[in-house]
Protein backbone atom coordinates (compact mmCIF):
# COMPACT_ATOMS: atom_id res chain seq x y z
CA UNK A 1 -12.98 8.84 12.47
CA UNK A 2 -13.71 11.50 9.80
CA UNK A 3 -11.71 14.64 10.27
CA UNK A 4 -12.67 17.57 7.72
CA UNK A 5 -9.70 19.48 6.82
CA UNK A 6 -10.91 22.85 6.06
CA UNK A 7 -8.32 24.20 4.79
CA UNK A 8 -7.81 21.71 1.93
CA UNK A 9 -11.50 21.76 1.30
CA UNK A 10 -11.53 25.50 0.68
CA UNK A 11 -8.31 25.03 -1.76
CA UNK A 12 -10.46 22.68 -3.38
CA UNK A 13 -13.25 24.48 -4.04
CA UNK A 14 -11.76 26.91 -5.42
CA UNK A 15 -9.43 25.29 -7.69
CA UNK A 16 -13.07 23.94 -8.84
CA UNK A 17 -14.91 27.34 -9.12
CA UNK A 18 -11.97 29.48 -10.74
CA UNK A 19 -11.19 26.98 -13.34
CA UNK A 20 -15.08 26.52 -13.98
CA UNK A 21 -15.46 30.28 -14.15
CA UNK A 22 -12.27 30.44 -16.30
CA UNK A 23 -13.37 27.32 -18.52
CA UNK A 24 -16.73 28.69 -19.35
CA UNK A 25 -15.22 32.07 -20.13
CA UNK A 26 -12.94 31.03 -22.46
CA UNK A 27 -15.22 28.49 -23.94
CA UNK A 28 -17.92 31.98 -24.28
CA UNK A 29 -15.24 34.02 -25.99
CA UNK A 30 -14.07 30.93 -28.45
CA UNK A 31 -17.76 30.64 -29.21
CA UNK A 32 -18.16 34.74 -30.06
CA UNK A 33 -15.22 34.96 -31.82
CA UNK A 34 -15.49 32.11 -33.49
CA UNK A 35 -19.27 33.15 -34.93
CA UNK A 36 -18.08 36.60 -35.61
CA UNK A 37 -14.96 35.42 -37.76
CA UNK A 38 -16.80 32.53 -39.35
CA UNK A 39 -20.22 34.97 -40.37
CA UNK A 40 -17.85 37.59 -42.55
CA UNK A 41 -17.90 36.77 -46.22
CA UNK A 42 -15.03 36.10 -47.49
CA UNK A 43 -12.83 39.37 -49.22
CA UNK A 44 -12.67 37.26 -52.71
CA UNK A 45 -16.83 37.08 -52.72
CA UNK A 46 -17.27 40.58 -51.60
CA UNK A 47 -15.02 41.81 -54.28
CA UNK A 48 -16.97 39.59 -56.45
CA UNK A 49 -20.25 40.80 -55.47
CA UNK A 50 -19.13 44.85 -55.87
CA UNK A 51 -17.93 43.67 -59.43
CA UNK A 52 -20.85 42.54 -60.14
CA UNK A 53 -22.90 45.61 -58.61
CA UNK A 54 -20.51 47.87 -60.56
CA UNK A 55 -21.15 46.13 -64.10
CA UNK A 56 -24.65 46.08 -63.68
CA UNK A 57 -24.80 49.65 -62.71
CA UNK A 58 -22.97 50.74 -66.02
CA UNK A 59 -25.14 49.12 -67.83
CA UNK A 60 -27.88 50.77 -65.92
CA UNK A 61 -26.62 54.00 -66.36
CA UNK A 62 -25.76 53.10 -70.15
CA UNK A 63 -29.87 52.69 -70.47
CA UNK A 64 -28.68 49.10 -72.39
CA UNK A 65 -31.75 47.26 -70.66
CA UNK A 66 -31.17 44.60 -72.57
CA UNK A 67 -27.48 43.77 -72.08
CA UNK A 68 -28.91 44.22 -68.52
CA UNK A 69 -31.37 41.91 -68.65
CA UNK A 70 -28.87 39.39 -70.29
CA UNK A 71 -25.80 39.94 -67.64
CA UNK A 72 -28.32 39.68 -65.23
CA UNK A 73 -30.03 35.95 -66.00
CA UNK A 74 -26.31 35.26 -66.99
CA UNK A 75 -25.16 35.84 -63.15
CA UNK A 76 -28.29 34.44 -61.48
CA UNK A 77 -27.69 30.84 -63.77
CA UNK A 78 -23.84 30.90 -63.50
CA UNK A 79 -24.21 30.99 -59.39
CA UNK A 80 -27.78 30.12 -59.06
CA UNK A 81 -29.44 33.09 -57.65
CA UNK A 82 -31.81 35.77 -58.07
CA UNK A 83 -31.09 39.53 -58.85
CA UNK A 84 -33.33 42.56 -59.20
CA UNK A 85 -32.71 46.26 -59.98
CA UNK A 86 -35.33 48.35 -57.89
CA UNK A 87 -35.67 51.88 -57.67
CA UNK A 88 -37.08 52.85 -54.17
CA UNK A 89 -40.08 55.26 -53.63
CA UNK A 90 -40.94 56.25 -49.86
CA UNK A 91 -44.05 58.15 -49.95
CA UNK A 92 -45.30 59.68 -46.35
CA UNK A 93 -48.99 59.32 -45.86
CA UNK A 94 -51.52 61.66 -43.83
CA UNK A 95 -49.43 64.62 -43.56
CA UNK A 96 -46.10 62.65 -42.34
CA UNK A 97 -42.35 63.19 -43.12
CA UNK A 98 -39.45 60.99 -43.33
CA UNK A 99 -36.21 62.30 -41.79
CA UNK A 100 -33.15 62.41 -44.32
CA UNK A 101 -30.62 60.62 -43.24
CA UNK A 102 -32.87 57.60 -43.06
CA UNK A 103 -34.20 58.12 -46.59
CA UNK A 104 -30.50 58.54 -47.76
CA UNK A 105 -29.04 55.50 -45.59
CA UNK A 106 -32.51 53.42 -46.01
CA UNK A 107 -31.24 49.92 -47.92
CA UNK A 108 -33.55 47.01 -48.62
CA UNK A 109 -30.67 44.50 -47.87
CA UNK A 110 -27.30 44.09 -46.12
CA UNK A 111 -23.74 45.61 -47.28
CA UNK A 112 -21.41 43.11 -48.38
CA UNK A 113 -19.06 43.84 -45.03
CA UNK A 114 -21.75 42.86 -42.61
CA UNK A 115 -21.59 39.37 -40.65
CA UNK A 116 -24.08 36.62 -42.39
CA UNK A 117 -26.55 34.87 -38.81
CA UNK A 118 -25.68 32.02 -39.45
CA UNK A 119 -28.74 30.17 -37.50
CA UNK A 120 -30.92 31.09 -40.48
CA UNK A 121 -31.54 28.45 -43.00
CA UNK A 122 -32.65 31.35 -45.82
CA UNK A 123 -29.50 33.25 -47.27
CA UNK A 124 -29.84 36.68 -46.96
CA UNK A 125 -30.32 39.47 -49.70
CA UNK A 126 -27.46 41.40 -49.99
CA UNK A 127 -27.87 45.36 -51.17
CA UNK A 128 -25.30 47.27 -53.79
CA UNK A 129 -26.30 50.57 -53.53
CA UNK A 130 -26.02 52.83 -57.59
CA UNK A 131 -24.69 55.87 -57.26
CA UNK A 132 -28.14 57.50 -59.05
CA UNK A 133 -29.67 58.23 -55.65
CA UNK A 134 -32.87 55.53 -54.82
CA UNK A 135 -31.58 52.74 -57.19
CA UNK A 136 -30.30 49.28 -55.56
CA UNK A 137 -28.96 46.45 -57.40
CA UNK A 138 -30.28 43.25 -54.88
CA UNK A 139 -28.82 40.06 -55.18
CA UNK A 140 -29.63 36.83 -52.96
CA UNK A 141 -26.17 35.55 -51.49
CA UNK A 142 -25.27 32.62 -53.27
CA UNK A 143 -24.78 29.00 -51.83
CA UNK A 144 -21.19 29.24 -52.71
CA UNK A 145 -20.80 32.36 -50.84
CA UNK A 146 -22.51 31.77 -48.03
CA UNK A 147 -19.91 31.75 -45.10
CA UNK A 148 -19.85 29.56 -41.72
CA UNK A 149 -20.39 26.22 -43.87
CA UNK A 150 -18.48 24.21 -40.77
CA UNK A 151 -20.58 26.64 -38.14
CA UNK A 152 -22.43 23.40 -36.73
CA UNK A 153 -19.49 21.07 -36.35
CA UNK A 154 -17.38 23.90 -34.67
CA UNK A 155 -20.34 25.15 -32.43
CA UNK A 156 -20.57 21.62 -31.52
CA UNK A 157 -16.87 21.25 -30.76
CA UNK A 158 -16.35 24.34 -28.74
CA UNK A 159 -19.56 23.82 -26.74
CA UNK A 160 -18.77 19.93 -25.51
CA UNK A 161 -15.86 18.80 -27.73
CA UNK A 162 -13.08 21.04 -25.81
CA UNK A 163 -14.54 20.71 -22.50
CA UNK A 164 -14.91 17.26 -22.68
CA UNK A 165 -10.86 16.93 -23.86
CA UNK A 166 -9.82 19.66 -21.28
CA UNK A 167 -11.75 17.67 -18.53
CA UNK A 168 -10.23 14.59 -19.24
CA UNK A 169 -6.80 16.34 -19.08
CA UNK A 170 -7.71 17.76 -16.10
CA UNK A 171 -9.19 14.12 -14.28
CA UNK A 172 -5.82 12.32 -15.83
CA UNK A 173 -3.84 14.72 -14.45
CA UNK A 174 -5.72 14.32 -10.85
CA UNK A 175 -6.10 10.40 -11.35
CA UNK A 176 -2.40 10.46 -11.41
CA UNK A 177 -1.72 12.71 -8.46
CA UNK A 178 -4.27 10.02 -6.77
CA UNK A 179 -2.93 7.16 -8.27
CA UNK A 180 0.87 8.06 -7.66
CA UNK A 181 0.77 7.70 -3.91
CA UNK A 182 -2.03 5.03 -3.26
CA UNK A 183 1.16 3.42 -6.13
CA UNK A 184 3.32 3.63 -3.52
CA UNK A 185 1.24 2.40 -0.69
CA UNK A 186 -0.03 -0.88 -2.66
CA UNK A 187 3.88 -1.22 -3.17
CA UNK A 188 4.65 -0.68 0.06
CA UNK A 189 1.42 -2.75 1.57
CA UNK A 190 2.81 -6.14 -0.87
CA UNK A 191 6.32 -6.13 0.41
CA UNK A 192 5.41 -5.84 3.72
CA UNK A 193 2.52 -8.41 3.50
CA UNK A 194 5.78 -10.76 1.86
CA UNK A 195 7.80 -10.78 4.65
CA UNK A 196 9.77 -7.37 4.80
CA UNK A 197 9.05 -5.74 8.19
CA UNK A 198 11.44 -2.75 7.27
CA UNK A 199 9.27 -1.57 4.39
CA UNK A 200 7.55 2.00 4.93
CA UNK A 201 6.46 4.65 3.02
CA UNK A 202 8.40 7.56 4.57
CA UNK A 203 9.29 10.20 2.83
CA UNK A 204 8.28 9.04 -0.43
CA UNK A 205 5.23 10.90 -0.89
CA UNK A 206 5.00 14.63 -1.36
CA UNK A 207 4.65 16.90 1.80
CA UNK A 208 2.18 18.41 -0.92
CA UNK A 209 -0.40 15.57 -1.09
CA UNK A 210 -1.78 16.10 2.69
CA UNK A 211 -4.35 14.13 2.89
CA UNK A 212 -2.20 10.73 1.36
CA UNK A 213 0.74 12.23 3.87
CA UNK A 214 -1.81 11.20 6.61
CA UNK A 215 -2.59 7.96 5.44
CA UNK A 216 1.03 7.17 4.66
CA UNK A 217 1.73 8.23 8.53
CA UNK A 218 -1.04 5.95 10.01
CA UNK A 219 0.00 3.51 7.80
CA UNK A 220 3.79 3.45 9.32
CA UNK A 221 2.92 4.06 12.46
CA UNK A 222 0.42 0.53 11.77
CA UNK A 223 3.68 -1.02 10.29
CA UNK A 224 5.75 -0.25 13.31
CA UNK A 225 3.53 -1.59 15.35
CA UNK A 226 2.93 -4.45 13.73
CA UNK A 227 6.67 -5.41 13.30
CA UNK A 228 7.08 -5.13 17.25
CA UNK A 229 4.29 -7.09 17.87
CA UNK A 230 5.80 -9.83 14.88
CA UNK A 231 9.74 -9.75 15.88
CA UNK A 232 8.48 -9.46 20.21
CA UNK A 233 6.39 -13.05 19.31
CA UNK A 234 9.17 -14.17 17.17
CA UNK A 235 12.06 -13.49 20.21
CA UNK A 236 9.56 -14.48 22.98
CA UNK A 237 8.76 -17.96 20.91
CA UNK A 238 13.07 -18.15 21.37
CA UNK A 239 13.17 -17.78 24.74
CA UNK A 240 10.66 -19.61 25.64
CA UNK A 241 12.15 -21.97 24.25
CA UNK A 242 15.32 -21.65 25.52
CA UNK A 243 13.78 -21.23 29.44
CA UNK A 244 11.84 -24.41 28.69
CA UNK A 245 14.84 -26.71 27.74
CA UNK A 246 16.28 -26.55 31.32
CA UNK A 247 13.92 -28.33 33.33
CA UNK A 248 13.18 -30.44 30.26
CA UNK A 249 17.51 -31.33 30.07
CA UNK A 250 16.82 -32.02 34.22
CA UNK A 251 14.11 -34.19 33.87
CA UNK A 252 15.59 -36.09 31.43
CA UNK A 253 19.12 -36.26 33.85
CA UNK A 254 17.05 -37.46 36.45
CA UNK A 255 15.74 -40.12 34.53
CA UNK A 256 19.22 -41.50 33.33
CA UNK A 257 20.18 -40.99 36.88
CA UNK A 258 17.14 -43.38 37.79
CA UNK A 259 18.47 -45.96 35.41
CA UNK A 260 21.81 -45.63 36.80
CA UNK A 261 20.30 -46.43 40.21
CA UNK A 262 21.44 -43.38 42.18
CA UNK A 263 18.92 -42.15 44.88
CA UNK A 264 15.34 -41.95 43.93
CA UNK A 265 14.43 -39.20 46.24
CA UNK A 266 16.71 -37.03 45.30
CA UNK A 267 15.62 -37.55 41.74
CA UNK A 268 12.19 -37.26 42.41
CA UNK A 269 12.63 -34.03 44.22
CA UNK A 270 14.76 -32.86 40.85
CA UNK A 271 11.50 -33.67 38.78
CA UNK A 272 8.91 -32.53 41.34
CA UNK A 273 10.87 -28.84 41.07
CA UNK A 274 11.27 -28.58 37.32
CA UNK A 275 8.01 -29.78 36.62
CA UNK A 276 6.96 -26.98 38.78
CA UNK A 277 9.06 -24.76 36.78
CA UNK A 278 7.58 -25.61 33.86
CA UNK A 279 4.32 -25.39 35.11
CA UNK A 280 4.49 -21.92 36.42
CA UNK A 281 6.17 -20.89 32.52
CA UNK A 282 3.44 -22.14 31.13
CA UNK A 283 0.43 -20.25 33.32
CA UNK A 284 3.21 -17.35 33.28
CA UNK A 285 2.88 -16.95 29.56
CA UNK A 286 -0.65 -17.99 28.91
CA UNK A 287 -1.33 -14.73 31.58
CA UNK A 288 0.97 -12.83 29.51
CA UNK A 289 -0.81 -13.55 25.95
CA UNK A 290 -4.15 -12.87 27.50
CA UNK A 291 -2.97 -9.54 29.17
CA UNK A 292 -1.58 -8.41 25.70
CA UNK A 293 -4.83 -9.27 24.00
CA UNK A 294 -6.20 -7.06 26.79
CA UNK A 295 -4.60 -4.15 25.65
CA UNK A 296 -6.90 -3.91 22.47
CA UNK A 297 -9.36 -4.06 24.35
CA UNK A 298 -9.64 -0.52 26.37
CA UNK A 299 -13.17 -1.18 28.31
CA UNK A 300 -12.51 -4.26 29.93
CA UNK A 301 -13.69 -4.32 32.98
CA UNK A 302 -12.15 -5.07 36.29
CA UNK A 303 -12.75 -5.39 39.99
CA UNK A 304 -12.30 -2.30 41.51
CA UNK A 305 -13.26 -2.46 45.12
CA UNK A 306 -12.24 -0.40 48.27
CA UNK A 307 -9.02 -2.11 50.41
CA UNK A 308 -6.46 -1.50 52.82
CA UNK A 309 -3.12 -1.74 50.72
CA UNK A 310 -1.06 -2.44 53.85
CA UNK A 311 -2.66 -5.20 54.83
CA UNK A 312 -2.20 -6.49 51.27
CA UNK A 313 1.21 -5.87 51.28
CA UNK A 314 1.69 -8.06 55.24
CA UNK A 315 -0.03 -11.00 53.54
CA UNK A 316 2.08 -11.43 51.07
CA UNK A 317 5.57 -10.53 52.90
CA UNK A 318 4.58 -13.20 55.29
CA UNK A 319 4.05 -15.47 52.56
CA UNK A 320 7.78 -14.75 50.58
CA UNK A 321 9.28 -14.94 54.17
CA UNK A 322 8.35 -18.48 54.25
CA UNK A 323 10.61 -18.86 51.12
CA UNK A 324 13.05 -16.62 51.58
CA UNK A 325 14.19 -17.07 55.46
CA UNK A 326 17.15 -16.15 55.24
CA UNK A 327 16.08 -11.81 54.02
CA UNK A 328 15.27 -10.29 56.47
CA UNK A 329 11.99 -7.46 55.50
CA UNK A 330 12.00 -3.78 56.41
CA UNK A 331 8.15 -2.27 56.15
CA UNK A 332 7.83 1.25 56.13
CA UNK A 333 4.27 1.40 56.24
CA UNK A 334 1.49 3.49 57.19
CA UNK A 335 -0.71 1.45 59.99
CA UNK A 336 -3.81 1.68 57.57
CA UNK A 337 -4.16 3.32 53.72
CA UNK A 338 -7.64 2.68 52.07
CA UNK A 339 -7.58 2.34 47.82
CA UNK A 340 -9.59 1.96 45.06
CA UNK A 341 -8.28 -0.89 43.12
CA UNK A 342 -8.15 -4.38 41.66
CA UNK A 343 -6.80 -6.20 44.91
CA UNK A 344 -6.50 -9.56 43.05
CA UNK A 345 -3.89 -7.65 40.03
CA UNK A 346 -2.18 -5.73 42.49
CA UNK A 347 -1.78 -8.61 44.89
CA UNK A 348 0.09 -10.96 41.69
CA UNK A 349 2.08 -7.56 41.06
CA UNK A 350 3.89 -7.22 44.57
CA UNK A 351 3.82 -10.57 45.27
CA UNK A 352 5.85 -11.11 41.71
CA UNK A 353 8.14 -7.56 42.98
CA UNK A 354 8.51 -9.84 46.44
CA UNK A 355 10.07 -12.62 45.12
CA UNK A 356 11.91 -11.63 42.00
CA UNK A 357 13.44 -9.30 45.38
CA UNK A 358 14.34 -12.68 47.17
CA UNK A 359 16.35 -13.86 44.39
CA UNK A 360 18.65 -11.57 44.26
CA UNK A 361 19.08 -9.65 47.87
CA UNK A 362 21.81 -10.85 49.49
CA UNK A 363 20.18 -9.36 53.11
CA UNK A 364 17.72 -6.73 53.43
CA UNK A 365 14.22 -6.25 51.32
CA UNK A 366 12.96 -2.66 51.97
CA UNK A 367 8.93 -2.07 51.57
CA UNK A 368 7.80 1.86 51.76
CA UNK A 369 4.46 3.52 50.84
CA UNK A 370 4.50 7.33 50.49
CA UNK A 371 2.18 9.45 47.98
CA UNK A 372 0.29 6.66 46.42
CA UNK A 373 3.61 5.17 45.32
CA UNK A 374 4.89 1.58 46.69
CA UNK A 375 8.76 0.94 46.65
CA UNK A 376 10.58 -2.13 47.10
CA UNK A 377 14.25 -2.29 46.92
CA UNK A 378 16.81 -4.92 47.84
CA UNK A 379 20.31 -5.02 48.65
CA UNK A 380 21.37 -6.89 45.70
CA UNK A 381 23.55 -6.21 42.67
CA UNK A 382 21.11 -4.13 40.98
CA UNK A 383 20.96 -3.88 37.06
CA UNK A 384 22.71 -1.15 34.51
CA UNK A 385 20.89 1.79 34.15
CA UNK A 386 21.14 1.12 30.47
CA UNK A 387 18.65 -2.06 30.79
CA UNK A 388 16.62 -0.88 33.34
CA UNK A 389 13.59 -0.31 31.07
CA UNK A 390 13.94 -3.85 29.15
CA UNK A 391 13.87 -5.83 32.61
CA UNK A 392 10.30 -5.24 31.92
CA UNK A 393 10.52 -7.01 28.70
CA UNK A 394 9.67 -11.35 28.28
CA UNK A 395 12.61 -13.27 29.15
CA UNK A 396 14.84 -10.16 28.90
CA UNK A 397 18.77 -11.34 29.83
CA UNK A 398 20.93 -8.84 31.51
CA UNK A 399 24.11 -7.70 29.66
CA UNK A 400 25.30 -6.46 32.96
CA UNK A 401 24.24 -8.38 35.73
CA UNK A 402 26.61 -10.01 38.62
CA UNK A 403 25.11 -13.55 38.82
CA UNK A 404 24.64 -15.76 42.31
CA UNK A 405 22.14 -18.38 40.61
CA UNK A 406 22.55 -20.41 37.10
CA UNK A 407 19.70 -18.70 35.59
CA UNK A 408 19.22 -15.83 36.97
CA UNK A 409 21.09 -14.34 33.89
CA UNK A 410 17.20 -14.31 32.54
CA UNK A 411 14.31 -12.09 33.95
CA UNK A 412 11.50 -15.09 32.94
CA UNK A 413 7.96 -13.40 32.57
CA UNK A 414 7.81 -11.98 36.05
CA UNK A 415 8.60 -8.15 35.85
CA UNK A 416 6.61 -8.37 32.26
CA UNK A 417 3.27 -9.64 33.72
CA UNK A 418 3.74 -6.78 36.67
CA UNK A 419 4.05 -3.85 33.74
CA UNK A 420 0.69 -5.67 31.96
CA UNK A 421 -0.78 -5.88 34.81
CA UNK A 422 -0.47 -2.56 36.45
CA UNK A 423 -1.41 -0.98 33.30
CA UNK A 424 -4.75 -3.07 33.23
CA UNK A 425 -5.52 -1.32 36.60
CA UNK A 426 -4.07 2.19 34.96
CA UNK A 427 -1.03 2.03 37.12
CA UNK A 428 2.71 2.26 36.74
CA UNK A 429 5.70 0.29 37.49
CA UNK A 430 9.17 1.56 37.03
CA UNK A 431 12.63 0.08 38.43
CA UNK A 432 15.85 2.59 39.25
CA UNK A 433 18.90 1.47 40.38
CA UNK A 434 20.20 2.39 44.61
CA UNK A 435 22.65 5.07 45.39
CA UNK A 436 24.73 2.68 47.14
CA UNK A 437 23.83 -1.13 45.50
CA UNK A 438 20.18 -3.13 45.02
CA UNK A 439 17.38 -2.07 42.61
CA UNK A 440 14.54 -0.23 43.67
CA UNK A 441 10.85 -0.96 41.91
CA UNK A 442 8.22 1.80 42.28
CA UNK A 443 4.25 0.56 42.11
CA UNK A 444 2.77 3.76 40.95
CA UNK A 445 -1.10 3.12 42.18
């Protein structure tokens, strides 16, 4: 499911809105100054235009109209322009007045040092001021003056070009910061799907990329699981295997044994009991496979009805005494104790406790019930308290174990069907070892 981190949404947006605000802000004042410093004309042209001015006023002043009137066509051919000399007249009508300083700063076209707009096609008149007071030497700006000739290309650029680079910086950046871990995962993912059960991602990415920390957690923990579930089949596959080649090595003694022609009901009673072994490992671990499918499946039903555990328990001591004559049973039982349970599960479970019990007591099997809790303890050799967890495990073989019976150096599938089971009802099951000697199990309920 979902789960919105808030924290690293927040960081996100604004690491989004600041550099958006700071983009378009710096984009704005690389547009401004851009326009400002590409509408000046140039010092060179200004100069140029003053010279000009300046001749043409001493030959105003001079009163040489016609060396005038010849510089002046000269100029307007050589940069293909117009020029006029006007003398300005402001005359107020119907008793109005014109303030001075705007007669003596009125012009009839820009100064030289003003910035050119640059989003008008027509170039503008520019306005040389003579020094007789009223008279204004006007000269279109020529082509060749005219500043801001790259204005369009640079708008252009500033406006989309350098976003569209600094964007792309920004999303290779971030596709790499992506790209880096999910690397590492898709690395990680192909050795593992080629055989290495070892391979995880760990440490290797950054405590700084949260969200990918996440995944890379899930995706070990998935990996652990995984390899238990690969090398449990792989050892279980071994030993059952191994537990299997017994009564298969009897049967086939018995046979050779029939050929010999030693007693055929001996032999028969050989085969009759491994077969039986064999038979019971093989509904033993076809139980065990389905319970462990069970597990991934949390709403699986079962059938919970209302019992009395101690007559559950009598049943089945009376039907392990049959077996075991020889052990004698101690119940410390309530005379009644009503549950809500599976009887059929928890029947296989202390019937299973029972006789795995009777293999190894030498005299006594104890049976209490007190707070919901069943115990069952013998008076055998008990088992390390290093292994007592793993008897639980398929075909676990104790390290540790004093041995009465060839094989009972192997635990078989008994103890691991009781753990499956009781946790199919939403039990427990747990072994400790005796103060004194035996092993104790405890059927949580």
């Amino acid at each position: 499911m979902f789960q919105f981190n808030a924290s690293y949404f927040f960081r996100l947006c604004t690491l989004v809105i600041v550099g958006s605000i700071i983009l378009f802000g710096v984009i704005d004042y690389l547009v401004n100054h851009t326009e400002i410093r590409m509408s000046q004309i140039k010092a060179e042209d200004q100069q140029t235009l003053i010279e000009i001015g300046a001749q043409a006023e001493q030959l105003y002043l001079a009163g040489d109209m016609e060396a005038l009137s010849n510089y002046i066509k000269q100029i307007e051919q050589q940069h293909n322009t117009w020029i006029a000399i006007v003398k300005r007249e402001l005359t107020p009508l119907a008793g109005t007045h014109l303030k001075q300083y705007y007669l003596d700063e009125f012009v009839l076209g820009r100064d030289v040092r003003w910035k050119i707009h640059l989003y008008f096609a027509r170039n503008p008149v520019m306005d040389i001021p003579f020094a007789e007071n009223g008279t204004h030497f006007i000269i279109q700006l020529p082509n060749s003056m005219r500043p801001g000739n790259y204005w369009q290309i640079t708008y252009l650029m500033l406006q989309f070009g350098i976003p569209l680079i600094v964007l792309a910086g920004i999303c290779l950046v971030l596709y790499r910061a992506i790209m880096k871990p999910l690397k590492q995962l898709e690395q990680v993912t192909r050795a593992f799907a080629e055989g290495d059960l070892d391979s995880r991602i760990g440490d290797r990415i950054s405590s700084r990329d949260f969200e990918f920390k996440q995944i890379a957690a899930t995706f070990d923990k998935m990996a652990d699981c995984t390899a238990n579930t690969i090398r449990a089949q792989r050892q279980f596959i071994a030993d059952f295997s191994h537990e299997i080649r017994t009564p298969i090595a009897r049967i086939e003694t018995a046979i050779d044994c029939h050929k010999s022609g030693l007693s055929e009901t001996e032999m028969l009673e050989r085969v009759a009991k491994d077969t039986a072994t064999m038979r019971e490992l093989a509904e033993n671990t076809l139980t065990l496979t389905w319970l462990e499918n069970e597990r991934f499946c949390p709403n699986t039903d079962t059938d919970n009805a209302d019992f009395d555990v101690v007559d559950l328990v009598e049943c089945i001591v009376d039907e392990v005494k049959f077996e075991a004559p020889h052990i004698e049973f101690n119940l410390m039982l309530p005379d009644t104790q009503g549950i809500t349970s599976d009887a059929r599960v928890l029947g296989q479970v202390i019937e299973n406790v029972l006789r795995n019990a009777s293999r190894y007591a030498t005299q006594h099997i104890n049976i209490q019930y007190q707070n919901n809790q069943l115990s069952i303890w013998d008076d055998g050799p008990g088992v390390p308290d290093g292994e007592l967890k793993c008897i639980f495990n398929p075909f676990y073989r104790s390290h540790g174990y004093s041995h009465t019976q060839p094989d009972s150096h192997s635990f078989g599938l008994g103890l691991a069907l009781c753990k499956r089971q009781m946790e199919r009802i939403n039990g427990g099951i747990y072994a400790r070892n005796m103060p004194k000697a035996g092993l104790c199990i405890l059927i949580q309920l």
